[in-house]
C-alpha atoms as a PDB file:
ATOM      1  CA  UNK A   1      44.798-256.151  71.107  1.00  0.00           C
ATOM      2  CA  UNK A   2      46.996-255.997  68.064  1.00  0.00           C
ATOM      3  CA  UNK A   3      49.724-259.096  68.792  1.00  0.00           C
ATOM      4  CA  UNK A   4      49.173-262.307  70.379  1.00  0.00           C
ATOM      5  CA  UNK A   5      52.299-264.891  70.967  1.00  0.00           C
ATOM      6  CA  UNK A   6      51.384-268.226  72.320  1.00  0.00           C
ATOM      7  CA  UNK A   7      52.597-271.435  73.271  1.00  0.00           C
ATOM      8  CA  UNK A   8      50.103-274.279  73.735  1.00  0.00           C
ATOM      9  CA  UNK A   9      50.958-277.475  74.761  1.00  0.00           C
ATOM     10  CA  UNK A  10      54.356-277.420  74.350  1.00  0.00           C
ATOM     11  CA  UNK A  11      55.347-278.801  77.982  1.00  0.00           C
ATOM     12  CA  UNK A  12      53.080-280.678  79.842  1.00  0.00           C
ATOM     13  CA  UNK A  13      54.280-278.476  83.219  1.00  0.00           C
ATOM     14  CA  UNK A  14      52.729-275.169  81.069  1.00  0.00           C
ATOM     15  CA  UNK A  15      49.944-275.817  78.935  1.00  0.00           C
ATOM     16  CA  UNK A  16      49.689-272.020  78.110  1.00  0.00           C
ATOM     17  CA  UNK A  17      52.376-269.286  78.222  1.00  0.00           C
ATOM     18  CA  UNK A  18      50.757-266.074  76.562  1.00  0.00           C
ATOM     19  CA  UNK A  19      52.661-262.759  75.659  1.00  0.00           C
ATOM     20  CA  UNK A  20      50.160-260.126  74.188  1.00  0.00           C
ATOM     21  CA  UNK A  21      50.270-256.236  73.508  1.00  0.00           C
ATOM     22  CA  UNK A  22      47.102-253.898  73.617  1.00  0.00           C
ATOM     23  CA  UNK A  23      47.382-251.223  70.611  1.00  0.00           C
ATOM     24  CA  UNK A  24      44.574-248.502  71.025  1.00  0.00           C
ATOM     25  CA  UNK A  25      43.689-245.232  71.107  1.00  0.00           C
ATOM     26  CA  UNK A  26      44.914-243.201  74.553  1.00  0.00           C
ATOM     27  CA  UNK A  27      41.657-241.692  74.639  1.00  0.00           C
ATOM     28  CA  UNK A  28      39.476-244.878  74.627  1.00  0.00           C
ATOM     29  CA  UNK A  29      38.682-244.982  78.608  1.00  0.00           C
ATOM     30  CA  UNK A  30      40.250-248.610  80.088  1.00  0.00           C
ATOM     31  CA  UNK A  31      40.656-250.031  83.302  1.00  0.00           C
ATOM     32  CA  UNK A  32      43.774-252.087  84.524  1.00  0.00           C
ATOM     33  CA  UNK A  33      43.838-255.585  85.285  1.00  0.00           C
ATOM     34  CA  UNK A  34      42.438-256.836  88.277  1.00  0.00           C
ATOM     35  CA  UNK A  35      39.922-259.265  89.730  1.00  0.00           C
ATOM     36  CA  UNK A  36      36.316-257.918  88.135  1.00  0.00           C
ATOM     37  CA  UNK A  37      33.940-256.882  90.611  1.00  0.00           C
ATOM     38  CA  UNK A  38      30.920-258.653  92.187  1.00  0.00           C
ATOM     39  CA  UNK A  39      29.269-261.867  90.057  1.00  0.00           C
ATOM     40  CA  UNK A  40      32.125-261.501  87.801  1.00  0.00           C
ATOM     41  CA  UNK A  41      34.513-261.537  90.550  1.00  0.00           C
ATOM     42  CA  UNK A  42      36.281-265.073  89.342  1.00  0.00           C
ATOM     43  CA  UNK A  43      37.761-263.151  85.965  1.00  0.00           C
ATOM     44  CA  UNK A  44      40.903-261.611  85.690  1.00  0.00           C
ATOM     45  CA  UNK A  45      41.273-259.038  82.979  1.00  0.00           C
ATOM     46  CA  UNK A  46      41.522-255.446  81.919  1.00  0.00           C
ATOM     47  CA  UNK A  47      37.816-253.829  81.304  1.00  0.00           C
ATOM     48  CA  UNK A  48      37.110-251.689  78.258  1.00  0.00           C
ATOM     49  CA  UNK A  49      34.880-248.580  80.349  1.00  0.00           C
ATOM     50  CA  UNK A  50      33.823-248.002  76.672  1.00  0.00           C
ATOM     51  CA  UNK A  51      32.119-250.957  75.756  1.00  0.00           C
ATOM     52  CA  UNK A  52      32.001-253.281  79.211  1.00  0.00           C
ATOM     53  CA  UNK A  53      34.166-256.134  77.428  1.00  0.00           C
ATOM     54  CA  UNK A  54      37.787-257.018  77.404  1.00  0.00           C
ATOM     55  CA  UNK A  55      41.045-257.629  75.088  1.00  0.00           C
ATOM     56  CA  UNK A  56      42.587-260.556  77.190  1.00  0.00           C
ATOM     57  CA  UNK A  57      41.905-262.388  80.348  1.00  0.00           C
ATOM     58  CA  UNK A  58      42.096-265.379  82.525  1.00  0.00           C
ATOM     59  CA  UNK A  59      39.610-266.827  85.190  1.00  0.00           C
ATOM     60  CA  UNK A  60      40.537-268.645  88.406  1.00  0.00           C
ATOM     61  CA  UNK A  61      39.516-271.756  86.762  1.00  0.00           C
ATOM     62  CA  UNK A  62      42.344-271.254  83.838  1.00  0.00           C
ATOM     63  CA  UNK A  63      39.807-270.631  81.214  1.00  0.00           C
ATOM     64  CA  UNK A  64      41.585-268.346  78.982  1.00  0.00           C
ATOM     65  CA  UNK A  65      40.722-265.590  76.257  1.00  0.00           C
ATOM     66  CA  UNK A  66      41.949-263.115  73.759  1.00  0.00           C
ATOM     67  CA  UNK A  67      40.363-260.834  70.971  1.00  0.00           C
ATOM     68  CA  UNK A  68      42.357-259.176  68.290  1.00  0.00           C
ATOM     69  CA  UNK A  69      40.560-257.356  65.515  1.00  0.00           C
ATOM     70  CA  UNK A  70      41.185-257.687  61.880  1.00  0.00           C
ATOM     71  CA  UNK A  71      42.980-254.656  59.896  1.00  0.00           C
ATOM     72  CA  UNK A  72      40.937-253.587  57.155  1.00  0.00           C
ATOM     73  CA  UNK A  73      40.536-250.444  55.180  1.00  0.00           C
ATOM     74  CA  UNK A  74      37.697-251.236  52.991  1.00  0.00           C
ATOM     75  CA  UNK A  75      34.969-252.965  55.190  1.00  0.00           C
ATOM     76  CA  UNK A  76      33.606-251.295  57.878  1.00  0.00           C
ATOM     77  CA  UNK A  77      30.217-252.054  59.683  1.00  0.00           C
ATOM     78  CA  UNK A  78      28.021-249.959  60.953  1.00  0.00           C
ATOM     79  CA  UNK A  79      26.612-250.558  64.914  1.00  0.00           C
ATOM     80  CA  UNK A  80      28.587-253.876  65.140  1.00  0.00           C
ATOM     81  CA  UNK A  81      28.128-255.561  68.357  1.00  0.00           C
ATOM     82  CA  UNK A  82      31.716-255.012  70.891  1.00  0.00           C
ATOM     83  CA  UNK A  83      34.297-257.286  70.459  1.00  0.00           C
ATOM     84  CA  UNK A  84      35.224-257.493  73.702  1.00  0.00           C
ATOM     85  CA  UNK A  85      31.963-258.853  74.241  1.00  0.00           C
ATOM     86  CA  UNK A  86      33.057-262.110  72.944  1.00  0.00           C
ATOM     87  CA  UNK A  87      36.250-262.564  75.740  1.00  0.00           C
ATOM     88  CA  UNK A  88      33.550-261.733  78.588  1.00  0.00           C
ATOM     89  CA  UNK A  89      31.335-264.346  77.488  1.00  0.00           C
ATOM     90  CA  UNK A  90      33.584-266.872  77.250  1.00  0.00           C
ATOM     91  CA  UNK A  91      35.412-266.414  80.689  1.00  0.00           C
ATOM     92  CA  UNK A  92      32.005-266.089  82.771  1.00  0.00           C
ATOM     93  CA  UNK A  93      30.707-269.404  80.692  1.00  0.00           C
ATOM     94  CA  UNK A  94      30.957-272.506  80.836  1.00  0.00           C
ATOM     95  CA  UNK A  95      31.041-274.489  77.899  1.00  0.00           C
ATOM     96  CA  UNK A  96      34.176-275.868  75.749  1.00  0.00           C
ATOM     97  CA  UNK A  97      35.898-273.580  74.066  1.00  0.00           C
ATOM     98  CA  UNK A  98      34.483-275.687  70.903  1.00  0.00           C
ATOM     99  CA  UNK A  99      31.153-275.636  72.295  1.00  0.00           C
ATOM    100  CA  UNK A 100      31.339-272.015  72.782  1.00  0.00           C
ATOM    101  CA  UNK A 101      33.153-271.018  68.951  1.00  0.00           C
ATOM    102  CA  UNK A 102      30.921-273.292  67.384  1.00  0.00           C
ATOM    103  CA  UNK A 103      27.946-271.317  69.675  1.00  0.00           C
ATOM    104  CA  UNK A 104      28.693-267.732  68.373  1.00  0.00           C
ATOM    105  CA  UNK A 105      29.319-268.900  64.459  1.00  0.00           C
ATOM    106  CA  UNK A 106      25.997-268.267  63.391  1.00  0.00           C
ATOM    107  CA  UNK A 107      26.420-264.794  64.995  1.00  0.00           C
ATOM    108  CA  UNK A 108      29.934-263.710  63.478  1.00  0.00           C
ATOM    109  CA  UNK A 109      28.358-261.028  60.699  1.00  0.00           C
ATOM    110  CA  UNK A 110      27.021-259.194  63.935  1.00  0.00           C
ATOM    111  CA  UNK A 111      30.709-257.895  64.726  1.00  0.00           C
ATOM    112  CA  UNK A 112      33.283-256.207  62.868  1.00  0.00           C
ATOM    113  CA  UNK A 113      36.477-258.328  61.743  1.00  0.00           C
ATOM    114  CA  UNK A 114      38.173-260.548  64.814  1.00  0.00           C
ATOM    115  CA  UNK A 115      40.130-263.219  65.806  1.00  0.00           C
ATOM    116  CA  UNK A 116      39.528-265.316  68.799  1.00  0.00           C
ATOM    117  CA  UNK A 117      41.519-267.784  71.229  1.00  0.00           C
ATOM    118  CA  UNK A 118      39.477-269.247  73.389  1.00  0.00           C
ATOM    119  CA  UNK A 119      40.768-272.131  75.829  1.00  0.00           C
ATOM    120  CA  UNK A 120      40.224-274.415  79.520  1.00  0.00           C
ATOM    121  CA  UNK A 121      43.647-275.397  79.948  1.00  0.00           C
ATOM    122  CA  UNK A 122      43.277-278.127  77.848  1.00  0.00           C
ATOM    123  CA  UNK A 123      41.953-277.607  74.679  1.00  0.00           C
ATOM    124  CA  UNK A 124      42.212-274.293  72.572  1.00  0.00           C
ATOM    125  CA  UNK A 125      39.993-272.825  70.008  1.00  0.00           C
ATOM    126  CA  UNK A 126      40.806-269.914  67.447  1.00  0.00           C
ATOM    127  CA  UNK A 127      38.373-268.210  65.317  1.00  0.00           C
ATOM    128  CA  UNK A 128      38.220-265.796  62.750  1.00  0.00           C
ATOM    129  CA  UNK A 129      34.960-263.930  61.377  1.00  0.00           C
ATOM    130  CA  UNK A 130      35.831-263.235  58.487  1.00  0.00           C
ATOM    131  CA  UNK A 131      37.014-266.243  56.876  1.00  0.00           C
ATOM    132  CA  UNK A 132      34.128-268.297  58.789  1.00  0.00           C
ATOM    133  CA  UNK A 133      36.538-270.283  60.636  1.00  0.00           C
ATOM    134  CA  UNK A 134      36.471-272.494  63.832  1.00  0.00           C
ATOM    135  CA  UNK A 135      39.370-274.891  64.225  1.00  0.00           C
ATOM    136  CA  UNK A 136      40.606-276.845  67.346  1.00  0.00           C
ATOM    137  CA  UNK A 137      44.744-275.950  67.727  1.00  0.00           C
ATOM    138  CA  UNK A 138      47.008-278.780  68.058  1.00  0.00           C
ATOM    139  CA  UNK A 139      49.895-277.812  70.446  1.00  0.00           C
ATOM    140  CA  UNK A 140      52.402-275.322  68.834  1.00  0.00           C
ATOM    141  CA  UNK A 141      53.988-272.047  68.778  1.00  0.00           C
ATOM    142  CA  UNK A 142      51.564-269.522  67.487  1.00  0.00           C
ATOM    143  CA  UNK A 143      51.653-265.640  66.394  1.00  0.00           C
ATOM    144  CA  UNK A 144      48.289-263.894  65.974  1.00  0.00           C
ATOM    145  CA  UNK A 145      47.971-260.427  65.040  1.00  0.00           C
ATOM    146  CA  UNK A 146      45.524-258.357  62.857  1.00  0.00           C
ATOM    147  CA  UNK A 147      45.222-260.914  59.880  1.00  0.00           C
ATOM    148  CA  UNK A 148      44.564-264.691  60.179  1.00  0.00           C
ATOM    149  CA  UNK A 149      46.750-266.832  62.411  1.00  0.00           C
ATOM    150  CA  UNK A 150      49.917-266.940  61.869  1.00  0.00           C
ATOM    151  CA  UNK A 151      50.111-264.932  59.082  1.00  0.00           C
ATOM    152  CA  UNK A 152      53.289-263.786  57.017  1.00  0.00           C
ATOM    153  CA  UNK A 153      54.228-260.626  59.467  1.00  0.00           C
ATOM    154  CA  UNK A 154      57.286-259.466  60.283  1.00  0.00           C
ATOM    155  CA  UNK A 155      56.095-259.463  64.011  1.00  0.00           C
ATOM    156  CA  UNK A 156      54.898-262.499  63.724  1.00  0.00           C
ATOM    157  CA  UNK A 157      57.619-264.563  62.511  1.00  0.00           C
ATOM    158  CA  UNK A 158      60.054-262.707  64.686  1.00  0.00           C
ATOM    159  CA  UNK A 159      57.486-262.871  67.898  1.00  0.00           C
ATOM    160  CA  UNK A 160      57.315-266.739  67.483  1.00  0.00           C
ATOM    161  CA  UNK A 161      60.962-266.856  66.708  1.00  0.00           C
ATOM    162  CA  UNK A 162      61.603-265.426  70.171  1.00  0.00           C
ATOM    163  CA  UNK A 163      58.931-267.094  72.210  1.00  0.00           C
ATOM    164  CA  UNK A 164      60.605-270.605  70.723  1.00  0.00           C
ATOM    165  CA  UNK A 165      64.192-269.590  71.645  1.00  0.00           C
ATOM    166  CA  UNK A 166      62.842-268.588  75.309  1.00  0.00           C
ATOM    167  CA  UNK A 167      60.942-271.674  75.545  1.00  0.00           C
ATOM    168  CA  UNK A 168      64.249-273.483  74.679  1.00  0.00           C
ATOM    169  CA  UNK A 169      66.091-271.883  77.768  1.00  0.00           C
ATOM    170  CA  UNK A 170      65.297-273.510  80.995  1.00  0.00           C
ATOM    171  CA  UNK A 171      63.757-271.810  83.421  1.00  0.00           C
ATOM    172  CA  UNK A 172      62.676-269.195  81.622  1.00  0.00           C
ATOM    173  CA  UNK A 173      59.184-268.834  81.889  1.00  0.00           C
ATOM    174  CA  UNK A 174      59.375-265.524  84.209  1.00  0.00           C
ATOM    175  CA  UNK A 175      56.373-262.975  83.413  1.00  0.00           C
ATOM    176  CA  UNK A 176      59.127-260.575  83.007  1.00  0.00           C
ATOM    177  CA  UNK A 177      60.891-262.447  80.091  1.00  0.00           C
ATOM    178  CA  UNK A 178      57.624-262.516  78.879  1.00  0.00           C
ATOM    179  CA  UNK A 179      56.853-258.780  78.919  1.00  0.00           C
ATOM    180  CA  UNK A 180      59.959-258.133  77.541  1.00  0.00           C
ATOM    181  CA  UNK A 181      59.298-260.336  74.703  1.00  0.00           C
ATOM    182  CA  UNK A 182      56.994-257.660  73.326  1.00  0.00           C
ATOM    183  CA  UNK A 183      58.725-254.440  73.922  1.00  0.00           C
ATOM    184  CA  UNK A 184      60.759-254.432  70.909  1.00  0.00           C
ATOM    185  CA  UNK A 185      60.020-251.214  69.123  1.00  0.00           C
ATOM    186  CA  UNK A 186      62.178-251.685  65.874  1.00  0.00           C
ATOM    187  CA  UNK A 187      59.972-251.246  62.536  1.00  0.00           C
ATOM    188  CA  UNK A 188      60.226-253.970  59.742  1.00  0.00           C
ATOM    189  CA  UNK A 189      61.889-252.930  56.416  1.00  0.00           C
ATOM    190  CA  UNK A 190      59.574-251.907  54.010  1.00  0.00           C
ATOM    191  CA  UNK A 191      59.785-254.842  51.753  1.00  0.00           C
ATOM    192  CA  UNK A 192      58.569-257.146  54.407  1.00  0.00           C
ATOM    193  CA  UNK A 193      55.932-254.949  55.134  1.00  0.00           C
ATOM    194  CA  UNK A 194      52.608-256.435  54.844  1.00  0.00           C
ATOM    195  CA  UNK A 195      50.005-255.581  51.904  1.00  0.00           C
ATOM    196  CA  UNK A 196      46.386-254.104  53.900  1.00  0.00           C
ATOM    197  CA  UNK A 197      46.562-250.783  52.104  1.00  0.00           C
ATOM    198  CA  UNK A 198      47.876-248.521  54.812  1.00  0.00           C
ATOM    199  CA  UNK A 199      49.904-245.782  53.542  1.00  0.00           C
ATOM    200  CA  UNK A 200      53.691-247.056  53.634  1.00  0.00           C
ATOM    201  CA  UNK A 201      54.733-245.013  56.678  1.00  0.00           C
ATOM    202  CA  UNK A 202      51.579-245.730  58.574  1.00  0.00           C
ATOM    203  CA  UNK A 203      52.545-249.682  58.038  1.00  0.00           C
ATOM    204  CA  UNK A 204      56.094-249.017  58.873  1.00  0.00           C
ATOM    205  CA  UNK A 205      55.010-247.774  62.461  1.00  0.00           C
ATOM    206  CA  UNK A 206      52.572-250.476  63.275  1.00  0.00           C
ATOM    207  CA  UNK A 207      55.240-253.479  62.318  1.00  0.00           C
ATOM    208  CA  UNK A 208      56.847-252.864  65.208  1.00  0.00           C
ATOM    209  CA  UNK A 209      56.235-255.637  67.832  1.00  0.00           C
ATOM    210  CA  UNK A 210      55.680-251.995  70.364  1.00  0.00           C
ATOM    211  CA  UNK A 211      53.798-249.319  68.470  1.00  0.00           C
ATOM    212  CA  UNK A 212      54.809-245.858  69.657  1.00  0.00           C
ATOM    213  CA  UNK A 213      53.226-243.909  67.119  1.00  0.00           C
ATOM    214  CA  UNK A 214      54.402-239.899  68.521  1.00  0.00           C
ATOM    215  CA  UNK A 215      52.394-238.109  65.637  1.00  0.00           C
ATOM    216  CA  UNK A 216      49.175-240.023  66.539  1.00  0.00           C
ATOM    217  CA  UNK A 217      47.305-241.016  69.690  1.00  0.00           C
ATOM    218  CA  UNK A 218      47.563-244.367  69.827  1.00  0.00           C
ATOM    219  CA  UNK A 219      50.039-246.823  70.371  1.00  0.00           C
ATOM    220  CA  UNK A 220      50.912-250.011  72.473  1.00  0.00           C
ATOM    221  CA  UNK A 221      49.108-249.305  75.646  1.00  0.00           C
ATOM    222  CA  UNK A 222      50.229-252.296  77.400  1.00  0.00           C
ATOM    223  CA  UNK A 223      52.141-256.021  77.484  1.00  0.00           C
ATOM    224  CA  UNK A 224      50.560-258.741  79.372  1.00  0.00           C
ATOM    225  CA  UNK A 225      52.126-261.997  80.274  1.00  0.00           C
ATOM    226  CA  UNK A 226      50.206-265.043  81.804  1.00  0.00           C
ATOM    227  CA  UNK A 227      51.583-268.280  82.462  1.00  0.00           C
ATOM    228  CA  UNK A 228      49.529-271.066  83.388  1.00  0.00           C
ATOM    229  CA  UNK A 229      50.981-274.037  85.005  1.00  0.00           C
ATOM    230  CA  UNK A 230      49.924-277.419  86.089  1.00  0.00           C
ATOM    231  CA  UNK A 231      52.568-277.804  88.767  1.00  0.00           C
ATOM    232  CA  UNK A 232      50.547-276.628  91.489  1.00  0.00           C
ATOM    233  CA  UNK A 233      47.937-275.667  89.335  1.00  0.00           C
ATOM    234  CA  UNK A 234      49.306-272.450  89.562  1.00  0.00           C
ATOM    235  CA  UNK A 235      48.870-269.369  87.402  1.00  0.00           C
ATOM    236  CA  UNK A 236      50.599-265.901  86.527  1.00  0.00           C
ATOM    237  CA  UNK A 237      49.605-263.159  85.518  1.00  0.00           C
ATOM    238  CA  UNK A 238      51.143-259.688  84.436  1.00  0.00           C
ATOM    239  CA  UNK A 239      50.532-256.913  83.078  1.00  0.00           C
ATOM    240  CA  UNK A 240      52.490-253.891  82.383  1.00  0.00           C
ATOM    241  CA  UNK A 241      50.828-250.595  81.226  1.00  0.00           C
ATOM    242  CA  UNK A 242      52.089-247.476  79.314  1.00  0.00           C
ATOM    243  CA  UNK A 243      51.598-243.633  78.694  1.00  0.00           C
ATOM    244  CA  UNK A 244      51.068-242.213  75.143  1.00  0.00           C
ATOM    245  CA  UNK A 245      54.627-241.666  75.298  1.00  0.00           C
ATOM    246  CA  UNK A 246      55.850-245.257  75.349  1.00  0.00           C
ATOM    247  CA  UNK A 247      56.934-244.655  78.979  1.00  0.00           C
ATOM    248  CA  UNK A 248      56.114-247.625  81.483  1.00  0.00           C
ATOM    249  CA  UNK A 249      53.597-246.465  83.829  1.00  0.00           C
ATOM    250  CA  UNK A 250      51.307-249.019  86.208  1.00  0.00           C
ATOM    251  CA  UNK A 251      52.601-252.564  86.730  1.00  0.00           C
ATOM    252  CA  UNK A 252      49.870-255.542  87.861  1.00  0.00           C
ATOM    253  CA  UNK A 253      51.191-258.845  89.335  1.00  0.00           C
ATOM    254  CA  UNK A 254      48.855-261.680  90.522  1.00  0.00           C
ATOM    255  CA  UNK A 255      49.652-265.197  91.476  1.00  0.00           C
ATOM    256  CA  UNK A 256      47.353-267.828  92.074  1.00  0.00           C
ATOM    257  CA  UNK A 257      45.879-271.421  92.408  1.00  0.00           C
ATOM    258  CA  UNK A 258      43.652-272.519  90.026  1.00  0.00           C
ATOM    259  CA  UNK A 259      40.782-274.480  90.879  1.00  0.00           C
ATOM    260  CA  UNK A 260      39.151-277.771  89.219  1.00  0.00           C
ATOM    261  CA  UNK A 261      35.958-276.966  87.229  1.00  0.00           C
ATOM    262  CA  UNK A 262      34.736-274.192  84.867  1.00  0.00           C
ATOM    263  CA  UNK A 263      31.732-272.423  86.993  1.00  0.00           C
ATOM    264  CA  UNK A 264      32.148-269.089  87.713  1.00  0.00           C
ATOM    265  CA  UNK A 265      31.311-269.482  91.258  1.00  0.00           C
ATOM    266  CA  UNK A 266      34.289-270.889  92.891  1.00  0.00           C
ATOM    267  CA  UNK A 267      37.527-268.815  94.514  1.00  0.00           C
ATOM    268  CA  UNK A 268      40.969-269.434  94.234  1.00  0.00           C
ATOM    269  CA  UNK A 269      43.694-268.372  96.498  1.00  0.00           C
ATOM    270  CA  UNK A 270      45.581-265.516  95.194  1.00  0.00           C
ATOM    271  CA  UNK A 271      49.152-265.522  96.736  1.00  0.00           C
ATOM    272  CA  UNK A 272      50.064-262.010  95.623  1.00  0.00           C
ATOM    273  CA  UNK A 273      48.138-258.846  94.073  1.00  0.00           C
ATOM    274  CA  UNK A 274      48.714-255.586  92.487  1.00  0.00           C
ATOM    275  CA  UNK A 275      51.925-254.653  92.712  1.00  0.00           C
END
């Protein structure tokens, strides 16, 4: 997951309206959202086949998760436990999502560079490996991509920029709008590229809010959109997939009600599946 927009706690009707991309290699085997299998069968996410993790995900309970890693060029680590790992854990828990960041601090120089949002519907958590940082959000518009949160981006700004001016707009909070949001394949201009020591053109192709990177194989793999909404306790969730050619490919749609409580053992009623 390479791009995280966010609005937390901006209206008291949607305490979380989340617009994400996946950038990754084609060849890394994935699975498309749905409703995980047996114990697990409360989460809704995408399932790395690689590692057993996920990028981003949702229970029925409205705990929410997202992982992004953190661009760098000069540290690598050696049999670092999966990322991913961290987005499971959270969603089949139970604890706060301060309970649970505060949990896994001591064990943040097991994994390679991340960023994590963990939240309950309530509260939300970020952090960030490696800058040893746990910190409660107050509510706000938020951009998180593969540096520290809300960092000076191009996609960022512009991602936040747009997620305010939809927010603005009555009515708006359609999982379509929100998909939308992040197809916008335009590259920044190189002076407002950021400084990680990529090659120039290499930054230039991975500015763009939808990486389509035709030389390489990887790119934006897919948009998801989930809205979670205290009106009915209800929550959305979409997610739109793509081929290494930037085409659209599978589309996943689910609707449901949340229910009280952060077990994993409960069902909620889901109103509409895959599409």
């Amino acid at each position: 997951m390479c791009l995280i927009l966010f609005a937390h706690g901006m209206d008291p009707d949607f305490p979380l309206v989340v617009a994400a991309n996946r950038d990754e290699f084609f060849d890394r085997p994935s699975a498309a959202a749905n409703f995980w299998p047996g114990s697990e069968s409360f989460i809704l996410a995408g399932r790395d086949l690689q590692a057993g993790g996920t990028w981003i995900g949702i229970t029925r309970h409205g705990r929410f998760a997202g992982v992004t890693n953190i661009r760098s060029t000069t540290q690598t680590k050696q049999h670092a436990r999966s990322r991913g790992e961290l987005v499971r854990n959270f969603l089949s828990g139970t604890s706060t999502p301060l309970q649970y960041c505060e949990s896994i601090q001591p064990h943040f120089p097991e994994f390679a560079g991340f960023n994590l949002l963990v939240g309950d519907g309530g509260s939300l958590c970020y952090a960030n490996n490696s800058q040893n940082i746990v910190r409660v959000l107050a509510p706000g518009i938020f951009g998180l991509s593969n540096d520290l949160l809300d960092s000076d981006w191009p996609k960022v700004n512009l991602g936040k920029k747009r997620l305010a001016d939809l927010f603005s707009q009555k009515g708006f909070l359609s999982t379509d709008a929100l998909i939308d949001l992040m197809s916008d394949r335009d590259s920044a201009a190189d002076d407002a590229l950021p400084d990680t020591d990529l090659p120039t053109e290499l930054e230039r192709i991975l500015s763009a809010t939808f990486i389509q990177h035709q030389q390489g194989n990887y790119g934006t793999r897919c948009s998801t959109a989930i809205v979670l909404a205290h009106r009915g306790g209800t929550v959305r969730f979409c997610e739109q997939s793509y081929n290494a050619l930037g085409q659209a490919a599978d589309g996943q749609y689910f609707e449901f009600h949340s229910e009280p409580g952060s077990a994993g053992v409960k069902r909620g009623q889901v109103l509409s599946g895959t599409e």
